[in-house]
Protein backbone atom coordinates (compact mmCIF):
# COMPACT_ATOMS: atom_id res chain seq x y z
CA UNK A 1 -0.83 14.27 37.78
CA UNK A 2 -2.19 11.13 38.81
CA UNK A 3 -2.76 8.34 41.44
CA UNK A 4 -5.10 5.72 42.65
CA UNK A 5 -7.10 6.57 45.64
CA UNK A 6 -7.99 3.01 46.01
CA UNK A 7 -8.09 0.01 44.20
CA UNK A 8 -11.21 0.18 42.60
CA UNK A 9 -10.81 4.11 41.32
CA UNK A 10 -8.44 6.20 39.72
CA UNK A 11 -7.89 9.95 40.08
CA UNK A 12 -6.57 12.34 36.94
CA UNK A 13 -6.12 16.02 37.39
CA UNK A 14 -6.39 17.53 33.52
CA UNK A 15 -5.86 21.44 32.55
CA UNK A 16 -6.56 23.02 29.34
CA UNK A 17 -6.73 26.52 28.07
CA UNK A 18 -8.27 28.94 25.47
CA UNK A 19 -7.66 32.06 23.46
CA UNK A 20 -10.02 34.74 22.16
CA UNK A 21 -9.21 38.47 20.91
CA UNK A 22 -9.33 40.28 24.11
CA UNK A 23 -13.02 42.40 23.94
CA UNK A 24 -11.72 44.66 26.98
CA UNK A 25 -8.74 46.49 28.11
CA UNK A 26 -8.46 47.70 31.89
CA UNK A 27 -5.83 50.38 32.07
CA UNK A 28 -4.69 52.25 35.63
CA UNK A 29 -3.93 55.70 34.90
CA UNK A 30 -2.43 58.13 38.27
CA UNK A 31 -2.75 61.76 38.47
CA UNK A 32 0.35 63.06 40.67
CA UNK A 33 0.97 66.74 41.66
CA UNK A 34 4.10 67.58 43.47
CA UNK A 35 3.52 71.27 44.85
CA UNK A 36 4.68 73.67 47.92
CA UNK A 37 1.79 73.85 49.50
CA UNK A 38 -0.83 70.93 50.31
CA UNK A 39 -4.25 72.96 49.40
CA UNK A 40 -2.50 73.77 45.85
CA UNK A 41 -1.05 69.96 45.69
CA UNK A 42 -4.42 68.93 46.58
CA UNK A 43 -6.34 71.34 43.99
CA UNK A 44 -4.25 70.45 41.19
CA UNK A 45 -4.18 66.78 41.46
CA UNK A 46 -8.19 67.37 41.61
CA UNK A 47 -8.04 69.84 38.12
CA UNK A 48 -6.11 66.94 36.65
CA UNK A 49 -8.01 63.96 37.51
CA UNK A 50 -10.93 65.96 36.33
CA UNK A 51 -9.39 66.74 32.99
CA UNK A 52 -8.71 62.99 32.63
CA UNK A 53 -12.10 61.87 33.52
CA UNK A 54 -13.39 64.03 30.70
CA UNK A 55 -11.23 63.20 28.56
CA UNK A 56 -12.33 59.68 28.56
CA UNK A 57 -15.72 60.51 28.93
CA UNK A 58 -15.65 62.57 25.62
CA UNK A 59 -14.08 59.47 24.25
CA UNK A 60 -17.19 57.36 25.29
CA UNK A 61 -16.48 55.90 28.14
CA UNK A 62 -19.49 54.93 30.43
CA UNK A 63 -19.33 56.86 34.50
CA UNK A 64 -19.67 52.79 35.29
CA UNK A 65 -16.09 51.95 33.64
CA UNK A 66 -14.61 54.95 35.40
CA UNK A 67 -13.24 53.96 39.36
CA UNK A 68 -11.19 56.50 41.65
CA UNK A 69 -8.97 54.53 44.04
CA UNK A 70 -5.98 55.64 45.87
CA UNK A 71 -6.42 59.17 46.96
CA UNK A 72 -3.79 60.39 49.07
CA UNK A 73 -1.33 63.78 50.29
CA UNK A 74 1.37 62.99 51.59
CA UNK A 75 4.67 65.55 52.51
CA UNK A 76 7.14 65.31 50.55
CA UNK A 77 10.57 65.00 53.30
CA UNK A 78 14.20 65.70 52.14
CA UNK A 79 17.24 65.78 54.53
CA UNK A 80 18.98 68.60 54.95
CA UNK A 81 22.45 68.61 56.51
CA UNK A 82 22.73 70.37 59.80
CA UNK A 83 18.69 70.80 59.99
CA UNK A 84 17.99 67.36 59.26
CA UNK A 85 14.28 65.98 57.71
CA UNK A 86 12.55 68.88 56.31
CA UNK A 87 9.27 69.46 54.42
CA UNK A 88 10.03 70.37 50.89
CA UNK A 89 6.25 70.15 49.59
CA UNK A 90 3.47 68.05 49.23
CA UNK A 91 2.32 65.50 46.98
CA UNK A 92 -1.25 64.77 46.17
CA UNK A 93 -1.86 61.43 43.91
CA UNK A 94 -5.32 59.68 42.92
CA UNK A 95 -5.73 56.52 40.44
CA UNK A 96 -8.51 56.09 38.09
CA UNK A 97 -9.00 52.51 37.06
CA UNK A 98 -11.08 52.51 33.44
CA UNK A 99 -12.44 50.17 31.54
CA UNK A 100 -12.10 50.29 27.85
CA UNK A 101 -14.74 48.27 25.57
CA UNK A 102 -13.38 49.24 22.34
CA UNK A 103 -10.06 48.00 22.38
CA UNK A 104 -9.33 48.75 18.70
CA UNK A 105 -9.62 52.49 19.62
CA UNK A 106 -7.78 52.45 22.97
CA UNK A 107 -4.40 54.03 21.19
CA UNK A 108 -6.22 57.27 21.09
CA UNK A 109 -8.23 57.25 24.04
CA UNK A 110 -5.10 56.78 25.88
CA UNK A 111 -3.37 59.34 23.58
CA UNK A 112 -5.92 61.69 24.89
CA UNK A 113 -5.29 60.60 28.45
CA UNK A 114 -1.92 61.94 28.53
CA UNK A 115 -2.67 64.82 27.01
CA UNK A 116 -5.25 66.05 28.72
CA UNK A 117 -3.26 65.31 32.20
CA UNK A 118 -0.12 66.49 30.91
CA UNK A 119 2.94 66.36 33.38
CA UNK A 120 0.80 65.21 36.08
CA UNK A 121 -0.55 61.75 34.67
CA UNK A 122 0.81 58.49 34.96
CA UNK A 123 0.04 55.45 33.36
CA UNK A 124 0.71 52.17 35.87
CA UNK A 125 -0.14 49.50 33.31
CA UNK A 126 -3.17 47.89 31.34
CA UNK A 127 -4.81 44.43 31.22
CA UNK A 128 -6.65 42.97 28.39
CA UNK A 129 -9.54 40.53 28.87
CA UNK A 130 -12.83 39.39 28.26
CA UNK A 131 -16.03 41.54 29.13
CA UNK A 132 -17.46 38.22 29.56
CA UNK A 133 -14.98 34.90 29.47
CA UNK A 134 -17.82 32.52 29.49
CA UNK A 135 -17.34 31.08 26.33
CA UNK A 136 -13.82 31.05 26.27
CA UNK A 137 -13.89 29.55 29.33
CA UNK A 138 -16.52 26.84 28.15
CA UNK A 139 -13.90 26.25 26.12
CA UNK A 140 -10.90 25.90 28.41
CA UNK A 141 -12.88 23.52 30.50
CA UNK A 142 -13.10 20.92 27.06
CA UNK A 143 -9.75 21.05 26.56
CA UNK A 144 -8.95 20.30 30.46
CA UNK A 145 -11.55 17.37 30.29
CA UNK A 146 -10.03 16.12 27.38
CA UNK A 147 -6.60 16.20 29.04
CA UNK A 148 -7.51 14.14 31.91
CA UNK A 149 -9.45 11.33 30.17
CA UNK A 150 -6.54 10.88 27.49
CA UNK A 151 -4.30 10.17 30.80
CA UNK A 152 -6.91 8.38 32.76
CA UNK A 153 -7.35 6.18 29.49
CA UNK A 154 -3.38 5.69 29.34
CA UNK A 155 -3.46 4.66 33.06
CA UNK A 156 -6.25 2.38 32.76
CA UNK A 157 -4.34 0.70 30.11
CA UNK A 158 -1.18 0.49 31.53
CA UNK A 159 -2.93 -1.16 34.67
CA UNK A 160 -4.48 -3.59 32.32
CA UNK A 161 -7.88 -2.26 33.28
CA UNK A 162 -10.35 -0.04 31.52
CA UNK A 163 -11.99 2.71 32.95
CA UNK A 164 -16.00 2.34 34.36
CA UNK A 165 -18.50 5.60 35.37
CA UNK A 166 -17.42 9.01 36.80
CA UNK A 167 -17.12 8.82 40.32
CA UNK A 168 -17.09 12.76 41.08
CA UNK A 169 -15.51 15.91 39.28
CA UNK A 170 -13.91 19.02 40.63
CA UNK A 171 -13.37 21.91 38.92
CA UNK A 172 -10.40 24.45 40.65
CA UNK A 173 -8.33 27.06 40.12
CA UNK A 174 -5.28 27.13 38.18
CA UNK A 175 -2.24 28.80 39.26
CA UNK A 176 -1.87 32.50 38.68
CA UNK A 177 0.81 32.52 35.43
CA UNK A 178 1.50 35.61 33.29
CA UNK A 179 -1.30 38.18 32.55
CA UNK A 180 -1.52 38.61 28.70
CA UNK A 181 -0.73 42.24 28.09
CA UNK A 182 -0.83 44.24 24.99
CA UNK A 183 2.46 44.67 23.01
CA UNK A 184 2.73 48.64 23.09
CA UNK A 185 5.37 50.09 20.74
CA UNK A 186 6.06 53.48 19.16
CA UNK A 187 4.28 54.66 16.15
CA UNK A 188 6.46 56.00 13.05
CA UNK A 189 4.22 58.62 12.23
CA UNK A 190 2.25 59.89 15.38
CA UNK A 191 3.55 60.75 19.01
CA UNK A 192 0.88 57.96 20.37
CA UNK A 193 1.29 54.50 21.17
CA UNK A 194 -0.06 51.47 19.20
CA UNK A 195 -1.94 49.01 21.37
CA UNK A 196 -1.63 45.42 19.86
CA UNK A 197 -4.25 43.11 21.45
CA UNK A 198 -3.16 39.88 20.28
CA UNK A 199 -4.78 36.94 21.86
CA UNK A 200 -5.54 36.50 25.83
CA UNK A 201 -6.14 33.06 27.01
CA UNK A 202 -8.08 31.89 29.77
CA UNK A 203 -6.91 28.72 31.50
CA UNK A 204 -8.99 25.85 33.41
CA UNK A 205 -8.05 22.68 35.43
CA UNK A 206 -10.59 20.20 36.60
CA UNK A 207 -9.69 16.58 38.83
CA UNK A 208 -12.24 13.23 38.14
CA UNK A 209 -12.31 10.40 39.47
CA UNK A 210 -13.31 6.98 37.54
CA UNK A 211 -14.15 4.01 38.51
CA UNK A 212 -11.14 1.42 37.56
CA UNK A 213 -12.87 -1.52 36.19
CA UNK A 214 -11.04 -5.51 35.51
């Protein structure tokens, strides 16, 4: 975590994090038709996208939170002995990414997701977060300062020294770890699912250098 880059300075990486109650919840729902033909595979997948979008929208989400990715038909092939690879229909598929502001009420605007797509939806996964981590991240940044002067301070010590002016600081990216997710888990009374937020935490790592005075 540490090391001198001369004699006269001393270089100490520190890394801190923070946690907040997540303010938004990106979710990736799919729409995906499976039919004989590709204009009906194609039409449907279309009808049921649509019915998703509206559901959401009736559920107050903004056009700008709504994003269509993914669109694609494809054949779908099976193998038949004696005929070998053979068409057996067609699959049309689209994925709506969507922001959700009000995480508190995302159980039922997700409820109404999969209702409204039936069969055909899918939901790929959600992510919770912060519409805007500058704070938390404000944050993060103390607590990673604070990390490396308690070890530069320890390593001036131990090198009978103390430590003199800040030579230069660089701020960089920490490692990608686990993305805090919500904790989803089956109602008693209701066919929905319960989304519990929790905390998300927002992570920070910054490298200084000191001068290393006698």
């Amino acid at each position: 975590m540490a090391g001198e880059s001369n004699p006269r300075t001393i270089t100490v990486t520190g890394t801190g994090s923070a946690e907040a109650p997540p303010d938004l919840l990106t979710i990736s729902v799919g729409v995906e038709c499976r039919r004989d033909g590709v204009g009906t595979a194609y039409a449907d997948a279309g009808t049921a996208s649509g019915a998703v979008s509206g559901a959401l929208r009736q559920h107050g989400v903004a056009d700008a939170d709504i994003r269509t990715s993914g669109l694609n038909v494809r054949p779908e092939l099976v193998w038949r002995d004696g005929e070998g690879q053979k068409v057996a229909g067609y699959v049309a598929s689209s994925v709506l990414t969507v922001r959700l502001r009000d995480v508190a009420a995302a159980s039922g605007v997700i409820a109404a997701v999969v209702d409204a797509g039936a069969d055909d939806v899918r939901l790929n996964g959600l992510e919770l977060g912060f519409a805007d981590e500058s704070a938390v991240m404000a944050r993060a940044r103390e607590a990673a300062w604070q990390d490396a002067a308690a070890a530069a301070e320890q390593f001036a010590s131990l090198a009978s020294a103390r430590l003199g002016t800040v030579v230069s600081v660089a701020e960089h990216p920490l490692s990608s770890g686990p993305v805090p997710v919500a904790r989803l888990e089956r109602a008693v009374a209701t066919d929905a699912i319960s989304v519990e937020a929790g905390h998300a935490s927002v992570g920070a790592g910054v490298t200084v250098v000191w001068e290393l005075l006698d």
